[in-house]
Protein backbone atom coordinates (compact mmCIF):
# COMPACT_ATOMS: atom_id res chain seq x y z
CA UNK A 1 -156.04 14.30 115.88
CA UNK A 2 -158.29 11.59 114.87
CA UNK A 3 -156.82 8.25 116.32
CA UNK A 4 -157.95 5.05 117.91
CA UNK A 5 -156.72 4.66 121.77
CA UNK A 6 -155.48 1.57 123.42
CA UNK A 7 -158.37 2.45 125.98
CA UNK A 8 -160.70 4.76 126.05
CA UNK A 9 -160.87 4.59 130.04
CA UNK A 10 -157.60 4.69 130.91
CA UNK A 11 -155.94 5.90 128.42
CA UNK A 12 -157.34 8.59 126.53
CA UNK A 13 -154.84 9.85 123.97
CA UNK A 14 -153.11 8.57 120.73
CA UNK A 15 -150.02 6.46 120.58
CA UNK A 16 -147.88 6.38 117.99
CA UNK A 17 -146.37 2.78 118.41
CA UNK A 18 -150.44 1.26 118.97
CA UNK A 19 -151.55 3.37 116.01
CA UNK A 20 -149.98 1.54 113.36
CA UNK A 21 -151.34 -1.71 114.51
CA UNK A 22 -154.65 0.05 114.94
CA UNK A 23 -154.91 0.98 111.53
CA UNK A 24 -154.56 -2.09 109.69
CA UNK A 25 -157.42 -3.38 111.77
CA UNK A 26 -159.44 0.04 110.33
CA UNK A 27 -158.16 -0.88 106.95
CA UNK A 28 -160.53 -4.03 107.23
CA UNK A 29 -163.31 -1.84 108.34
CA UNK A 30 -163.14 1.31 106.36
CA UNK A 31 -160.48 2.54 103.73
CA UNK A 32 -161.59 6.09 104.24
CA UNK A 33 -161.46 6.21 107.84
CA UNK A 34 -158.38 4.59 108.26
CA UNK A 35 -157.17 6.80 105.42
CA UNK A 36 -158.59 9.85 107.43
CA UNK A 37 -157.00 8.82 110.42
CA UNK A 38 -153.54 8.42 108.96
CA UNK A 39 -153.60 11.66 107.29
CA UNK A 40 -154.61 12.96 110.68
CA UNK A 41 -151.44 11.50 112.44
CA UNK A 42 -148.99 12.80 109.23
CA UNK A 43 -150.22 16.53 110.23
CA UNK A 44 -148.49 15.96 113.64
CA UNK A 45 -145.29 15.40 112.03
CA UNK A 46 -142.93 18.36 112.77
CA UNK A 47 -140.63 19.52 110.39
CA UNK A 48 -137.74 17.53 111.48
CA UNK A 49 -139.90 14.53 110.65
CA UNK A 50 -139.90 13.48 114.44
CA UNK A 51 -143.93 12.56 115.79
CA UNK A 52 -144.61 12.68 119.18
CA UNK A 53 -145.24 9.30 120.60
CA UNK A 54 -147.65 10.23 122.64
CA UNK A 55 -150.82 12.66 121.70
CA UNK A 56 -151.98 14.28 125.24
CA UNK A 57 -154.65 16.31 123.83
CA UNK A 58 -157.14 17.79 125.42
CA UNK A 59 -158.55 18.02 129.04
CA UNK A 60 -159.81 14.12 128.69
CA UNK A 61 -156.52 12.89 128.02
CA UNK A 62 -154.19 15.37 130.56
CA UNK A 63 -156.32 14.25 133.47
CA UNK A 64 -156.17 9.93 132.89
CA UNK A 65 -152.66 10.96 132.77
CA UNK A 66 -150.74 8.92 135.76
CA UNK A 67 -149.92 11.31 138.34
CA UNK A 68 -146.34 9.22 138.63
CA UNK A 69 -145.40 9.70 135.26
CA UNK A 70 -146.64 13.59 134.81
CA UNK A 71 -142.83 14.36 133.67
CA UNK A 72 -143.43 12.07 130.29
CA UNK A 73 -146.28 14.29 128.86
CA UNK A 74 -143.56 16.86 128.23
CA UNK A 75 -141.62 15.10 125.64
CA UNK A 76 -138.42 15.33 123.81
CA UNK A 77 -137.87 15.15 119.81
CA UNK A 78 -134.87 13.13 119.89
CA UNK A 79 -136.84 9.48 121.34
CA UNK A 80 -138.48 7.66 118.98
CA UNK A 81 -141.10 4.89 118.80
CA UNK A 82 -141.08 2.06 116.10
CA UNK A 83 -142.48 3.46 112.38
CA UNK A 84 -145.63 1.44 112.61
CA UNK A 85 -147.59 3.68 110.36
CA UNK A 86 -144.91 2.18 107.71
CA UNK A 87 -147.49 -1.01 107.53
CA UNK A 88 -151.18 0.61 107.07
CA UNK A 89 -149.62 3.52 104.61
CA UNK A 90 -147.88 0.49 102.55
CA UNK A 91 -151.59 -1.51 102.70
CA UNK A 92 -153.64 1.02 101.57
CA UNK A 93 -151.31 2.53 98.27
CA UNK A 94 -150.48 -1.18 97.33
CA UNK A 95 -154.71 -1.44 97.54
CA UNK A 96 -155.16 2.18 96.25
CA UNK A 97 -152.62 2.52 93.51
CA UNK A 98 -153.64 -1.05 92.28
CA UNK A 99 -157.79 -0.98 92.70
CA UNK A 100 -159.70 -1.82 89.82
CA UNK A 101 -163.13 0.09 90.71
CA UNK A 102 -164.45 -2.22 88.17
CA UNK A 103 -163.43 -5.14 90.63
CA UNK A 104 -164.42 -3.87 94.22
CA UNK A 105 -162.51 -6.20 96.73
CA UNK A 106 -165.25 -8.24 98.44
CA UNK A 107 -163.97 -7.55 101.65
CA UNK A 108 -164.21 -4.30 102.06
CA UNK A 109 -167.58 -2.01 102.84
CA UNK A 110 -168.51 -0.71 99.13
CA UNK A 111 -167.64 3.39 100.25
CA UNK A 112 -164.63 3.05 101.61
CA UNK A 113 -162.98 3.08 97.77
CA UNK A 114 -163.70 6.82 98.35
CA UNK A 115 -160.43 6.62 100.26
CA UNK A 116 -158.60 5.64 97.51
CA UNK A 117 -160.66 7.46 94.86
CA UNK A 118 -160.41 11.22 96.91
CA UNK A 119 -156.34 11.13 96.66
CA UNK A 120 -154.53 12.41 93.50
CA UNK A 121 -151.01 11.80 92.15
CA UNK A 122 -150.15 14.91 94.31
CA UNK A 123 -151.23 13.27 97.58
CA UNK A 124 -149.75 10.36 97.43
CA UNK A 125 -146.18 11.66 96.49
CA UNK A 126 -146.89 14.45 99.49
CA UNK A 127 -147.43 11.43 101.80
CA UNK A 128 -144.41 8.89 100.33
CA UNK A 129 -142.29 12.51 101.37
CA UNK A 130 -143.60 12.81 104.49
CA UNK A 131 -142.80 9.23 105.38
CA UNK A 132 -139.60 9.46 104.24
CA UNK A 133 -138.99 12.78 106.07
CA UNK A 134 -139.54 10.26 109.16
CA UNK A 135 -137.74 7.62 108.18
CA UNK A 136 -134.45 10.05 107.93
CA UNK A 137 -135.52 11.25 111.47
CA UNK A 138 -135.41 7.92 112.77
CA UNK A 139 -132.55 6.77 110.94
CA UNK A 140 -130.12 10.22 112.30
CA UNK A 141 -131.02 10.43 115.64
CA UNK A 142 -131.32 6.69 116.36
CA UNK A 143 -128.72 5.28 114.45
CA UNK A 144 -124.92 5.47 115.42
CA UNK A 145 -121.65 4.23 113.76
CA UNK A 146 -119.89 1.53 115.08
CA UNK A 147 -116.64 0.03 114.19
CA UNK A 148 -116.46 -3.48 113.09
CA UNK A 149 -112.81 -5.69 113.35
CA UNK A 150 -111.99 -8.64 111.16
CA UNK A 151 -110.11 -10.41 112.88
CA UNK A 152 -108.85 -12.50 110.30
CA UNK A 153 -108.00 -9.89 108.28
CA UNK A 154 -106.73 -7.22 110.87
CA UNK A 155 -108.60 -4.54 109.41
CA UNK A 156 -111.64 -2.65 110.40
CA UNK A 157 -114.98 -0.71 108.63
CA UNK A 158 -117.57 1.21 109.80
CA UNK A 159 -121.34 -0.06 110.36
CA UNK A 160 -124.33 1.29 111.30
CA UNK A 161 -126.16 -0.27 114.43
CA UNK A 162 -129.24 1.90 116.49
CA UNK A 163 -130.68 2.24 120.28
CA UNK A 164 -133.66 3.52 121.32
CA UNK A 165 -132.80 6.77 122.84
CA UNK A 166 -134.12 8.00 126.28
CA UNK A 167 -133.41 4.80 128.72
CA UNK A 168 -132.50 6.09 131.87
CA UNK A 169 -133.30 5.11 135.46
CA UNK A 170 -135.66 6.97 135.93
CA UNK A 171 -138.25 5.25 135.25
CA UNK A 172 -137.63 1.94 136.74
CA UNK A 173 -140.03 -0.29 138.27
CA UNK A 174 -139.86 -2.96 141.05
CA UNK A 175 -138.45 -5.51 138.83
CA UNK A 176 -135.31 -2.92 138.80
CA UNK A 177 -134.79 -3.46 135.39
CA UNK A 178 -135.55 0.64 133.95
CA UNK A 179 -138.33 0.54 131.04
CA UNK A 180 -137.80 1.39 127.22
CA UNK A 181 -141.08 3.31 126.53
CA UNK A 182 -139.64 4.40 123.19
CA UNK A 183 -139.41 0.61 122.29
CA UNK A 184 -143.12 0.13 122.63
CA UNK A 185 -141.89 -3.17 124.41
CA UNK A 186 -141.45 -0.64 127.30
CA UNK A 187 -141.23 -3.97 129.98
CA UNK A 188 -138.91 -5.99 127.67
CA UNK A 189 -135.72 -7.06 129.22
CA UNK A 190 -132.24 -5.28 128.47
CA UNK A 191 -129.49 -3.86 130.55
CA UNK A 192 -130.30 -2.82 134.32
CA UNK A 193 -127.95 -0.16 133.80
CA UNK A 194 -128.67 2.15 130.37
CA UNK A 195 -125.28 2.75 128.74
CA UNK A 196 -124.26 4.88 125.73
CA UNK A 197 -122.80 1.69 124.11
CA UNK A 198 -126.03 0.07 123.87
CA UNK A 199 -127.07 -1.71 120.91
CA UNK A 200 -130.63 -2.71 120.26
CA UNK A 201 -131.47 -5.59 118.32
CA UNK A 202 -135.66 -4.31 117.72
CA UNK A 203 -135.05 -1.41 116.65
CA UNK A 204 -132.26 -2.59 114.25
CA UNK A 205 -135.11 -5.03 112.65
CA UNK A 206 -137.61 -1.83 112.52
């Protein structure tokens, strides 16, 4: 996996969440590496479309690992994280499929149009699939139905609403209030007791 880290110190690995943020930072830097890079994190899609949030590769990254959180490097492909990558991939084909290599944007190093340049008709329409294969990922095992009363009317229709899946108590800091590491915003305030009913507001904006 080639992918920038929050910290190379402490923490050693890729996360998904980060990575999308990270990338439109590369974008400014280098097309092609950033273009690298999110090709890199595509190819650790599973089939379902689900991508692990967090990339503990290698003996580097399994040893910065906290000790008190060991059970989270084993993770489960029904929790999420927000589809970041969503924002560089949509930068760099609204700059790829519209560059004029005629007109090289100023503000970009003069290779990294060799991002842009290397792809073919085929590769873009094998990522756009890809993306969408996650998109239906997060949409069916995020998303639930929920029923919706008009009270003026008396009558009732169906809606779709999400929640981060994965809240539980266990991991709950002093605060009390138990974190929502597939929210990214893993300190953010919501219920101090997770409930099946739960509705959440970011990821319904995602």
């Amino acid at each position: 996996l080639i992918t920038f880290t929050p910290s190379r110190s402490v923490f050693p690995r890729g996360f998904l969440w980060d990575e999308g943020f990270h990338q439109l930072i590369a974008l400014r830097w280098s097309r092609a590496l950033a273009f690298e890079s999110l090709q890199s994190w595509l190819s650790a899609m599973r089939p379902s479309g689900w991508i692990p949030r967090e990339q503990v590769l290698g003996t580097e990254a399994r040893s910065k690992f906290a000790a008190h959180i060991k059970h989270l490097m084993l993770q489960e492909p029904n929790i999420a994280n927000p589809p970041t990558m969503l924002m560089p991939w949509r930068v760099l084909a609204h700059e790829c499929l519209t560059l004029d290599a005629k007109t090289p944007q100023p503000e970009f190093e003069a290779t990294s149009a060799a991002g842009c340049n290397s792809m073919a008709l085929s590769d873009w329409l094998s990522v756009f699939e890809k993306l969408e294969r996650h998109v239906n990922w997060l949409d069916s095992t995020q998303g639930v139905q929920v029923n919706v009363s008009n009270v003026q009317s008396e009558t009732q229709r169906t809606a779709r609403s999400y929640m981060w899946r994965g809240r539980s108590g266990k991991n709950t800091p002093q605060n009390g209030v138990p974190l929502t590491l597939a929210s990214g915003l893993d300190d953010y305030p919501r219920a101090a007791i997770p409930h099946h009913n739960e509705r959440h507001l970011d990821l319904h904006c995602w």
